[in-house]
Protein backbone atom coordinates (compact mmCIF):
# COMPACT_ATOMS: atom_id res chain seq x y z
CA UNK A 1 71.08 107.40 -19.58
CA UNK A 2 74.78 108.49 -18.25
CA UNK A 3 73.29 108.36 -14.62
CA UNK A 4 71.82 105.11 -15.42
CA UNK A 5 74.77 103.67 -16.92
CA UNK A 6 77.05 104.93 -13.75
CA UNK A 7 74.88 103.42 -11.12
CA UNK A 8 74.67 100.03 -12.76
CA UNK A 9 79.05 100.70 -12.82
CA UNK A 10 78.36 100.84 -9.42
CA UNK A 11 76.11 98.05 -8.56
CA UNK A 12 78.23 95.90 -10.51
CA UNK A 13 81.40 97.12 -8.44
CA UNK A 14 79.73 96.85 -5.28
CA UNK A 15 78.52 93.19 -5.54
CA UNK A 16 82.35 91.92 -6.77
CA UNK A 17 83.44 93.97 -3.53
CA UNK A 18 80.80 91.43 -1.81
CA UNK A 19 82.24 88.27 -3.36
CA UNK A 20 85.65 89.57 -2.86
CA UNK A 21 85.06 90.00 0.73
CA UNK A 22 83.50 86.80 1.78
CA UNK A 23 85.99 85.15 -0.13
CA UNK A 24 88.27 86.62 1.93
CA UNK A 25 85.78 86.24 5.03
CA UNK A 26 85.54 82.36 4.68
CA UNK A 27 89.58 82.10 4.46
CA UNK A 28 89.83 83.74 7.87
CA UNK A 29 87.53 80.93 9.47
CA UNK A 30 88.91 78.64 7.64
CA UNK A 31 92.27 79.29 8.93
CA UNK A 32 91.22 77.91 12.27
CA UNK A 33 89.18 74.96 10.89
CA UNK A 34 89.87 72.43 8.60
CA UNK A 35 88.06 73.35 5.76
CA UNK A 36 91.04 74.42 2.49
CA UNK A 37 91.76 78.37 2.85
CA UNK A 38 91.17 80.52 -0.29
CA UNK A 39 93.61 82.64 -2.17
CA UNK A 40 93.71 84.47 -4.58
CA UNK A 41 96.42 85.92 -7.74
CA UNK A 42 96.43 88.83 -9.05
CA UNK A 43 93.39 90.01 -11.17
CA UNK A 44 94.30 89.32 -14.95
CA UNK A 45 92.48 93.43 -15.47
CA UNK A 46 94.25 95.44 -12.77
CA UNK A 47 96.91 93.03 -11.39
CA UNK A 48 95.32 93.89 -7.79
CA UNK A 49 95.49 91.31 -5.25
CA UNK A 50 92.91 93.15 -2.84
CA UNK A 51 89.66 94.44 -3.97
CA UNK A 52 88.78 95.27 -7.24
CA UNK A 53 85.66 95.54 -9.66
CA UNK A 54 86.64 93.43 -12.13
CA UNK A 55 84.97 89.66 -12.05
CA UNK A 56 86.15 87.01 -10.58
CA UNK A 57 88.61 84.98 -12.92
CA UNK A 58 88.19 81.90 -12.04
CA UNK A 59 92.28 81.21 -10.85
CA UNK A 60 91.41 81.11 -7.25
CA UNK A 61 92.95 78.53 -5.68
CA UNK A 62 93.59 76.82 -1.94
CA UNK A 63 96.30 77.15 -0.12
CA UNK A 64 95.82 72.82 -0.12
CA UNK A 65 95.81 73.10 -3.86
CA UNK A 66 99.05 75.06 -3.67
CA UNK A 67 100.82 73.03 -1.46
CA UNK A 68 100.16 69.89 -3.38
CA UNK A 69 101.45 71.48 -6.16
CA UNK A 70 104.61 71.98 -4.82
CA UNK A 71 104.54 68.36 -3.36
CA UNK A 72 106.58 65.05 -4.11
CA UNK A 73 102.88 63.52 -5.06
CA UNK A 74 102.30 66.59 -7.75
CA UNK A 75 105.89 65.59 -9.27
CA UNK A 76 105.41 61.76 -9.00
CA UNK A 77 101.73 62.18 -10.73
CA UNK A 78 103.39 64.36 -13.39
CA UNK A 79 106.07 61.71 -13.86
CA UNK A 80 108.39 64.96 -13.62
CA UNK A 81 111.84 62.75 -12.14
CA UNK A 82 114.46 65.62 -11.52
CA UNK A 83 111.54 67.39 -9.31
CA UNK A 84 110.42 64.22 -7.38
CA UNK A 85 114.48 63.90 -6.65
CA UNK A 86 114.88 67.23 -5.35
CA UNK A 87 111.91 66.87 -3.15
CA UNK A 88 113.22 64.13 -1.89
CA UNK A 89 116.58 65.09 -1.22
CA UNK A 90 114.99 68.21 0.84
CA UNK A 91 112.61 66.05 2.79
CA UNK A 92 113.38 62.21 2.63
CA UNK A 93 110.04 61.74 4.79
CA UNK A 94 107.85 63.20 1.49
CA UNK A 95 107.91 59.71 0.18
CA UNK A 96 105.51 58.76 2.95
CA UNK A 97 103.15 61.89 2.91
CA UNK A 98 100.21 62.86 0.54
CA UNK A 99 101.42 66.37 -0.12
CA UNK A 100 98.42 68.11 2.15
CA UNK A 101 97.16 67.33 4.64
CA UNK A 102 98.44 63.90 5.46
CA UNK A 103 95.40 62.19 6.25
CA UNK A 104 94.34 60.27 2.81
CA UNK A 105 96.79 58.00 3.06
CA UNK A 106 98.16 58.61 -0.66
CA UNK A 107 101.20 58.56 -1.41
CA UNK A 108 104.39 60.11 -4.23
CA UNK A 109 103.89 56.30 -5.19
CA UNK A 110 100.41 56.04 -5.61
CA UNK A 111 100.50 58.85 -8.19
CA UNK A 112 103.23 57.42 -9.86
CA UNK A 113 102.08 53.81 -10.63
CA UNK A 114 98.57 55.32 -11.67
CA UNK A 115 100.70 57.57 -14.35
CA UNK A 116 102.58 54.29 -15.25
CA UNK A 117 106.23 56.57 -14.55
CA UNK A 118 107.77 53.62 -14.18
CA UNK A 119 111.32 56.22 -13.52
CA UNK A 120 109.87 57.78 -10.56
CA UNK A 121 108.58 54.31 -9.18
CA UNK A 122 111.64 53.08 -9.07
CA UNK A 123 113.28 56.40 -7.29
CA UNK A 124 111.03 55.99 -4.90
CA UNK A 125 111.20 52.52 -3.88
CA UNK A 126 115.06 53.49 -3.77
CA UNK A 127 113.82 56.52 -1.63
CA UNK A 128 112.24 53.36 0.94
CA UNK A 129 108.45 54.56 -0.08
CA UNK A 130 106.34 51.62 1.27
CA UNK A 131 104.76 49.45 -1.71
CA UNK A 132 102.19 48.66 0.76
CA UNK A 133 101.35 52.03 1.63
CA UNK A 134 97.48 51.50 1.47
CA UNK A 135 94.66 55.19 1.04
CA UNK A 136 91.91 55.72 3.29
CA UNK A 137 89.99 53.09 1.13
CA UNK A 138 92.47 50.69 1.44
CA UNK A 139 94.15 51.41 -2.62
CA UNK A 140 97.62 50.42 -2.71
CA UNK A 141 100.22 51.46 -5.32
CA UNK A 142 99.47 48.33 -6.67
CA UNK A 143 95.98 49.06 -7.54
CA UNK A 144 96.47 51.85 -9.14
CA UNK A 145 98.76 50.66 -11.52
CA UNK A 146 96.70 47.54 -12.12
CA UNK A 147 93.30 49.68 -12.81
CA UNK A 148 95.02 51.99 -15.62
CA UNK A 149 96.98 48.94 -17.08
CA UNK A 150 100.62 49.82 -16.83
CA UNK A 151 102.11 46.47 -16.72
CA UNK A 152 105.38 46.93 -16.65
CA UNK A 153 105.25 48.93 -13.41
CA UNK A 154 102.72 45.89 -12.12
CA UNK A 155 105.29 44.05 -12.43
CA UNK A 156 107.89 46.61 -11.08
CA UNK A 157 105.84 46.73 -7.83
CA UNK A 158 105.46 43.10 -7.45
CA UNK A 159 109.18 42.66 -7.76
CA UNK A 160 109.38 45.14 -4.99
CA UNK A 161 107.19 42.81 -2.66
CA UNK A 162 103.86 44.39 -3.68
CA UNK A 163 101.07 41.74 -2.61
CA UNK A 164 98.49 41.00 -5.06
CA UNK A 165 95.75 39.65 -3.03
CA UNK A 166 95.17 42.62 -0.59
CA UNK A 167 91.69 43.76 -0.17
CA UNK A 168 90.50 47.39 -0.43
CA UNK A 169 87.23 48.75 1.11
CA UNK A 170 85.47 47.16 -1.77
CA UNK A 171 86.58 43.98 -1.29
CA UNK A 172 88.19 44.73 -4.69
CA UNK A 173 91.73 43.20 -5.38
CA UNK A 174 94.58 44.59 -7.94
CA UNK A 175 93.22 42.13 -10.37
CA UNK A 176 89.67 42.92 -9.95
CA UNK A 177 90.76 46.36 -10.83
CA UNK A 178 92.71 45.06 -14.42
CA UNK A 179 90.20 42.75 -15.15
CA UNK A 180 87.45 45.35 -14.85
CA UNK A 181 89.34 47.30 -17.28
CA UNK A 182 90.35 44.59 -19.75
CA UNK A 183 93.98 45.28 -19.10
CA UNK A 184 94.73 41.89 -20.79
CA UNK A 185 98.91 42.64 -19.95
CA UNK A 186 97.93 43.79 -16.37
CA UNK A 187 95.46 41.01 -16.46
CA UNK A 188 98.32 38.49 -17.30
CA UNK A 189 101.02 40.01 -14.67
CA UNK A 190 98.58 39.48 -11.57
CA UNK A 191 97.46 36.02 -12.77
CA UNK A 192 100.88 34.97 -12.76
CA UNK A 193 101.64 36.75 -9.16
CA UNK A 194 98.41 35.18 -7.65
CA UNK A 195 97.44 31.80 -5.82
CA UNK A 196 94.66 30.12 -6.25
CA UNK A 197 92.98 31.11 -3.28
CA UNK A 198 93.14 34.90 -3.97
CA UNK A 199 91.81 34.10 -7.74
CA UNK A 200 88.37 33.41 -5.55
CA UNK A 201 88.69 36.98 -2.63
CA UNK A 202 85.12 37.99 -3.23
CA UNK A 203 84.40 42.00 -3.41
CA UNK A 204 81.64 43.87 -1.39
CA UNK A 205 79.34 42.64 -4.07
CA UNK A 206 80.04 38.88 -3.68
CA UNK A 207 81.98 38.16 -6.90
CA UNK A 208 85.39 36.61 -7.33
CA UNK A 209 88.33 38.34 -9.21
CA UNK A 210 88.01 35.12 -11.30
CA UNK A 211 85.08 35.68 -12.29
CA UNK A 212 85.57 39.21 -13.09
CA UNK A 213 88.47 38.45 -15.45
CA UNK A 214 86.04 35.44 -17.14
CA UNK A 215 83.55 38.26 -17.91
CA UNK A 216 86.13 40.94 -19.19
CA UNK A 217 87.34 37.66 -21.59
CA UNK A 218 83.47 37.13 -22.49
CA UNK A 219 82.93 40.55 -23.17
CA UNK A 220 86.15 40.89 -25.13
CA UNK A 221 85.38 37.92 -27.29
CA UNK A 222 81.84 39.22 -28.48
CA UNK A 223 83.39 42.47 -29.42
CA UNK A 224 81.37 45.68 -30.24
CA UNK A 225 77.54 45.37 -30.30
């Protein structure tokens, strides 16, 4: 029984040695690649940072994941003001970066008008972050705000020069995004902002933002069913 009891101790150690070490394995190739690199903290049993036999904790985390973390975009998303400011007054250029590696096109203000912190929206503006900055698939700040109904930074944005008939990869406008939603204040804002003309910009799927909002209403009048 003791013997049997030991070398399942064993087998037990020996595989989390095995996960430990391709863990470890995969964040050497990664560091030449760009796939994220994996890290680990210490092991909540032993406090080890290396091997041990304990199993994994589930607190491993990418060195992207880190670095984000200590980004102007992980402050802005928070809403967390007196941390956004001090990133910016170490790096004024953070404003324009998506706190990894650079290439989603998000930005600190992104984050922020999705959170609705209208406070860091307006630091950043101050800070020159572009209200058109536009995401790989074409989101702008604007977008964001308008799909999670914060109208008052809507508003804050289009004051700024946001434009409200921009297009993402969907065809999709801000109001498309509101009206989707029933955002009936964010709704309101954008109708007010747009012409005409971008009341009828047709998404990939060949309907209007006007038509959009007329369903949202239709939906919103029948109630619950």
């Amino acid at each position: 029984g003791d013997a049997n009891r030991c070398a399942g101790a064993r087998r037990s150690q020996e595989a989390a040695h095995a996960r430990i070490r391709y863990m470890f394995a995969a964040a050497s190739a990664a560091s030449s690649s760009s796939k994220p690199t994996w890290v680990t903290v210490p092991c909540k049993g032993c406090g080890a940072t290396g091997e041990c036999a304990h199993e994994p904790t589930g607190l491993e985390q990418s060195l992207d994941e880190m670095e984000f973390a200590r980004s102007a975009c992980s402050a802005a998303q928070a809403g967390d003001v007196e941390r956004l400011r001090r990133c910016i007054e170490r790096n004024a250029a953070c404003v324009h970066h998506d706190g990894v590696g650079g290439g989603s096109g998000y930005t600190p203000l992104h984050y922020a008008a999705r959170g609705g912190h209208g406070e860091c929206v307006s630091l950043l503006l101050n800070a020159k972050a572009s209200v058109l900055a536009r995401t790989s698939g074409g989101a702008t700040p604007l977008m964001r705000a308008a799909f999670t109904g914060h109208a008052a930074v809507v508003s804050q944005l289009l004051r700024a020069g946001a434009a409200a008939d921009v297009q993402d990869a969907d065809g999709d406008t801000a109001l498309h995004k509101a009206a989707s939603q029933q955002h009936a204040d964010a709704v309101g804002v954008l109708q007010r902002a747009m012409s005409p003309e971008a009341m009828e910009l047709h998404n990939r799927k060949g309907v209007a933002a006007r038509e959009v909002l007329e369903r949202a209403n239709a939906a919103a009048a029948a109630g619950p069913t």
